[in-house]
Each structure stands twice: as C-alpha cells, then as structure tokens.
N, C-alpha and C. Protein backbone atom coordinates (compact mmCIF):
# COMPACT_ATOMS: atom_id res chain seq x y z
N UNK A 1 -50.26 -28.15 -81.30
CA UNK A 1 -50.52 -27.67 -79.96
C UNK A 1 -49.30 -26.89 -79.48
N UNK A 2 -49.38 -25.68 -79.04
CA UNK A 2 -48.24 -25.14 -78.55
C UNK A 2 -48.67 -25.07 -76.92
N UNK A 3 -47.21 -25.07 -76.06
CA UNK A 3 -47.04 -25.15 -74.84
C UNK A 3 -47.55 -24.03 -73.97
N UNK A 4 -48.53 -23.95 -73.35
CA UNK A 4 -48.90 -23.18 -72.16
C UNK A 4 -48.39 -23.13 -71.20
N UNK A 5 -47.72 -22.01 -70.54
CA UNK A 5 -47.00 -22.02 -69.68
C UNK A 5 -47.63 -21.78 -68.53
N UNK A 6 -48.97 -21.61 -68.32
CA UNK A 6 -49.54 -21.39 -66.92
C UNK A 6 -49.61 -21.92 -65.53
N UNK A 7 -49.36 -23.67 -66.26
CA UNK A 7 -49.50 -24.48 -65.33
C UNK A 7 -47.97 -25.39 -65.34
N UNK A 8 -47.27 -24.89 -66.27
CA UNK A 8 -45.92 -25.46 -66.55
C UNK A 8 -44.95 -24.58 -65.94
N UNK A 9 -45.02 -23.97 -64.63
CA UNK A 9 -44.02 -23.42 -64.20
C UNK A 9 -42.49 -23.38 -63.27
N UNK A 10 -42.70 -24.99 -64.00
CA UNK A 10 -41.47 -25.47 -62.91
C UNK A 10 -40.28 -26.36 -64.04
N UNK A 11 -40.49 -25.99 -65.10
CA UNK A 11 -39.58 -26.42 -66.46
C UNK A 11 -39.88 -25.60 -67.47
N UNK A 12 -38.72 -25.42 -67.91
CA UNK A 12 -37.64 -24.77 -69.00
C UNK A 12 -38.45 -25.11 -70.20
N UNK A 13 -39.70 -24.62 -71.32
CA UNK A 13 -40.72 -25.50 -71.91
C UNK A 13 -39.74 -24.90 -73.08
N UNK A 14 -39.25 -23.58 -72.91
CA UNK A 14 -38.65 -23.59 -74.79
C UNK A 14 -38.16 -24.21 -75.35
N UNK A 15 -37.39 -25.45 -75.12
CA UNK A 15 -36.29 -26.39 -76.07
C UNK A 15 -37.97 -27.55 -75.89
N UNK A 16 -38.85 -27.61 -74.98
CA UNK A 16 -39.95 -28.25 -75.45
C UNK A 16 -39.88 -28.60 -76.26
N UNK A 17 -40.02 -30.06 -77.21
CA UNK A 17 -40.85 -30.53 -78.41
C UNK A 17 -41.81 -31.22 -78.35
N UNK A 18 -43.04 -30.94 -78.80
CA UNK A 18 -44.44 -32.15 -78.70
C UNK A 18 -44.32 -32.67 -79.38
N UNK A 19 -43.28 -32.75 -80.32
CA UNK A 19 -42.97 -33.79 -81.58
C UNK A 19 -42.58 -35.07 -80.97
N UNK A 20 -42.03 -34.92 -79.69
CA UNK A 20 -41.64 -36.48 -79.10
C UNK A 20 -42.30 -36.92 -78.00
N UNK A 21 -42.77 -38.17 -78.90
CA UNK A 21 -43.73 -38.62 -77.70
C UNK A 21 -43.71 -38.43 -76.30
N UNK A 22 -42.71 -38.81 -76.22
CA UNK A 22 -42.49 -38.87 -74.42
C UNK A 22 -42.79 -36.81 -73.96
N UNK A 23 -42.39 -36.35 -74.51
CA UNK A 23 -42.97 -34.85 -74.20
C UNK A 23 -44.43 -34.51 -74.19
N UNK A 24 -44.54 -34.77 -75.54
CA UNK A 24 -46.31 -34.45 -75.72
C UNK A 24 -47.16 -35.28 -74.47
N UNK A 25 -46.54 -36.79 -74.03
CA UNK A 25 -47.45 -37.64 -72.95
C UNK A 25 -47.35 -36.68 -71.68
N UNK A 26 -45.84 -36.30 -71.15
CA UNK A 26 -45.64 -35.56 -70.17
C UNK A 26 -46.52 -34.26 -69.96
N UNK A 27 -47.03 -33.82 -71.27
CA UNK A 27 -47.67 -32.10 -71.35
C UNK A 27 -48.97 -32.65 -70.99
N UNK A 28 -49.58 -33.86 -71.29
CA UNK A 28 -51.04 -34.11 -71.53
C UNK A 28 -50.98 -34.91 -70.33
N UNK A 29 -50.16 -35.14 -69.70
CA UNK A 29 -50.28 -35.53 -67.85
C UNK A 29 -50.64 -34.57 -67.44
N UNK A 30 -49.87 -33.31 -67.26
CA UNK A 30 -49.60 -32.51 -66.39
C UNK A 30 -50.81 -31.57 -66.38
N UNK A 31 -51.32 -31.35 -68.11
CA UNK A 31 -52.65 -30.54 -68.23
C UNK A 31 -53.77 -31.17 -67.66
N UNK A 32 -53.70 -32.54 -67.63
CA UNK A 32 -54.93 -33.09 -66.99
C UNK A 32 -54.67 -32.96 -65.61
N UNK A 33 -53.69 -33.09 -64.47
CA UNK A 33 -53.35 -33.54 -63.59
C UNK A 33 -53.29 -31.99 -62.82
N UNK A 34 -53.38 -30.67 -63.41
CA UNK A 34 -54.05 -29.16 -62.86
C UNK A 34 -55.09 -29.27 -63.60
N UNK A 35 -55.94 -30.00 -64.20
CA UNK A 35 -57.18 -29.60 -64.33
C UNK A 35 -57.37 -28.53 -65.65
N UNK A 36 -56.36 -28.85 -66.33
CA UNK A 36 -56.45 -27.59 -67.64
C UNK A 36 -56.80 -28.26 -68.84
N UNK A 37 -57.85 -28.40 -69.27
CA UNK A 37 -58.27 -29.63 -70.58
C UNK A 37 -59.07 -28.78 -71.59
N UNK A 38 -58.79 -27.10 -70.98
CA UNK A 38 -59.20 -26.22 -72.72
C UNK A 38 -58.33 -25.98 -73.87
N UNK A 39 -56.88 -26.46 -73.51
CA UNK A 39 -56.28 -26.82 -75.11
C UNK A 39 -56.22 -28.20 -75.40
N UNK A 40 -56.64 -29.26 -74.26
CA UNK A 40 -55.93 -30.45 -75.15
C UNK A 40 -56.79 -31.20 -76.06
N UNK A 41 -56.65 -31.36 -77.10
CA UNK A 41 -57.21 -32.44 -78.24
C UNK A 41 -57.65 -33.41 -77.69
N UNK A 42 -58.88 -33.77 -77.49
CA UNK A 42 -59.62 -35.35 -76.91
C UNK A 42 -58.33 -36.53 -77.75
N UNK A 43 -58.42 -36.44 -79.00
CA UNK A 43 -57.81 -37.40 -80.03
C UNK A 43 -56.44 -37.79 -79.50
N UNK A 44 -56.02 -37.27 -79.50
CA UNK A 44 -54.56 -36.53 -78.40
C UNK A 44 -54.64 -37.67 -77.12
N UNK A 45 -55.66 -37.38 -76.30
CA UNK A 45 -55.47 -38.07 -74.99
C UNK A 45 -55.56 -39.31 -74.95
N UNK A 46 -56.92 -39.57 -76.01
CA UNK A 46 -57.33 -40.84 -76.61
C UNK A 46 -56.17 -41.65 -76.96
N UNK A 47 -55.71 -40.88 -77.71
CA UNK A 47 -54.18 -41.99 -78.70
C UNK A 47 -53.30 -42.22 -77.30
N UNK A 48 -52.95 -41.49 -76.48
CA UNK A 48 -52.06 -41.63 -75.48
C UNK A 48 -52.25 -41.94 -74.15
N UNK A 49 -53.36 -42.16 -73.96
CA UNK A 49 -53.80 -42.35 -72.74
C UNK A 49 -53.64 -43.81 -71.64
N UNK A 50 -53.21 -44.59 -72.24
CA UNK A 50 -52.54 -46.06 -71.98
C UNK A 50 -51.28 -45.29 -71.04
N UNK A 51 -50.31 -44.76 -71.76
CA UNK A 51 -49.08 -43.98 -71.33
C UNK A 51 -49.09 -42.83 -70.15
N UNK A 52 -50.31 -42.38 -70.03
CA UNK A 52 -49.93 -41.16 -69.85
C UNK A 52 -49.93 -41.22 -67.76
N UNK A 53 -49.30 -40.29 -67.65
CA UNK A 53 -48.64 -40.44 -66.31
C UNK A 53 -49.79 -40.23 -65.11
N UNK A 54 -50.84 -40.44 -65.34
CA UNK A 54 -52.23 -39.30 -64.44
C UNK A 54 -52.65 -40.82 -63.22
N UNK A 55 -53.31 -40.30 -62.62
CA UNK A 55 -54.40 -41.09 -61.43
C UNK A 55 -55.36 -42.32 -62.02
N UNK A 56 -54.77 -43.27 -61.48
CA UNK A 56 -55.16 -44.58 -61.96
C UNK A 56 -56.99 -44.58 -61.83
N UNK A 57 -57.34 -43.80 -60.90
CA UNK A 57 -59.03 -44.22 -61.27
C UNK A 57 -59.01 -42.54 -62.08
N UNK A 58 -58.52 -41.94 -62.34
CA UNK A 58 -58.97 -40.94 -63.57
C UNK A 58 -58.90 -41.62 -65.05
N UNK A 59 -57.82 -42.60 -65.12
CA UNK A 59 -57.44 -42.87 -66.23
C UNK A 59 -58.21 -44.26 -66.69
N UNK A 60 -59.29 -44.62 -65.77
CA UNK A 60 -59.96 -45.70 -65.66
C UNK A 60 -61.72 -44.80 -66.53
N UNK A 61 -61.73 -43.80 -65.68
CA UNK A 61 -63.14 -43.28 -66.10
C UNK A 61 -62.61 -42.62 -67.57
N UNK A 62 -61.84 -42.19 -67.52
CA UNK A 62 -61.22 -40.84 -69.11
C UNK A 62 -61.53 -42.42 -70.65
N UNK A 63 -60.59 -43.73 -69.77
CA UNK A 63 -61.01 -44.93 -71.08
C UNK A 63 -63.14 -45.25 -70.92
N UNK A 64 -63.82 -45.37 -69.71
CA UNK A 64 -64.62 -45.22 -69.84
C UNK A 64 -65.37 -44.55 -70.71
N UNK A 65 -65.19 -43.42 -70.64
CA UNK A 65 -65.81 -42.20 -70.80
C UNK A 65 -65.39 -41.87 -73.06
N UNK A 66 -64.05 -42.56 -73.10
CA UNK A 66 -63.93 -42.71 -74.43
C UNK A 66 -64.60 -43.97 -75.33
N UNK A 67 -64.71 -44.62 -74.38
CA UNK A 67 -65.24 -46.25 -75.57
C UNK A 67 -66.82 -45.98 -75.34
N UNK A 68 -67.67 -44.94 -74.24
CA UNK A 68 -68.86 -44.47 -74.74
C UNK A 68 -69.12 -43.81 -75.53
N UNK A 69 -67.72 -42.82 -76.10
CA UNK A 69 -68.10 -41.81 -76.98
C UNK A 69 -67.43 -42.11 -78.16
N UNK A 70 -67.38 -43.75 -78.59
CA UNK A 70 -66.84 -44.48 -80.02
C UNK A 70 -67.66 -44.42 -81.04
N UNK A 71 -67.56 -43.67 -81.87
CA UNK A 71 -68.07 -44.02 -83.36
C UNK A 71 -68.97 -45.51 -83.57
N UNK A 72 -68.23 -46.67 -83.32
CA UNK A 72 -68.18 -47.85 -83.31
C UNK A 72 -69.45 -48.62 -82.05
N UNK A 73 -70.21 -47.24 -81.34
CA UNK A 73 -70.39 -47.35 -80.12
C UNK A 73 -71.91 -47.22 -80.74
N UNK A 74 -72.89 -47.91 -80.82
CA UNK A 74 -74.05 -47.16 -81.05
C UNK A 74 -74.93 -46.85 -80.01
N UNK A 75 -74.61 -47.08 -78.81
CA UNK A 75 -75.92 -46.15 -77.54
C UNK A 75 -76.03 -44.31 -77.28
C-alpha cells in the first residue's frame, strides 16, 4: 500500500513506513476516520482493527460487519 496524501495533509508522510505497525494502524485510522476506504485492504483493517484509533461504535459495526463476512460464517 503506498501513502495517499490527500487526506494526510498535516504530516511529513515521506520518511512514512507501513512496514511498522504502529504507522500502517495510524494510516488505516485516519483513512477510515475521512471516509477514504478506496485503497485500504479489508484484510488490512481486519488484522488491525482491535488497535486501530477510529470511533468506538464504528469499530463495533466494521467487527460486526467482518464476523458476517467470515469464511467460517455460513449465513
């Protein structure tokens, strides 16, 4: 995933790494948190979403909304 700067305009993103967790959680706050979810990887949010910095009833429906759409899920 490389860094979009559209909605990131209040930090310095070039020394950016999504290689470290704590960055990649911060990028996948901030994209959800303006409403920008056409680059981010579902898998991505999924794996991190315990962590990630967003609105406690967003982050309530987003786990909702993932354990309906489980493999493991047959409805």
């Amino acid at each position: 995933m490389k860094i979009d700067q559209k909605y990131i305009w209040d930090y310095d993103t070039q020394s950016a790494d999504l290689n470290k967790p704590e960055v990649l959680r911060w990028y996948i706050s901030r994209k959800i948190s303006v409403g920008d979810w056409d680059s981010l990887e579902a898998n991505l949010v999924k794996k991190n979403l315990n962590q990630l910095s967003i609105n406690p009833t967003l982050k309530r429906m987003l786990k909702k909304y993932y354990a309906q759409k489980s493999p493991t899920n047959n409805s």
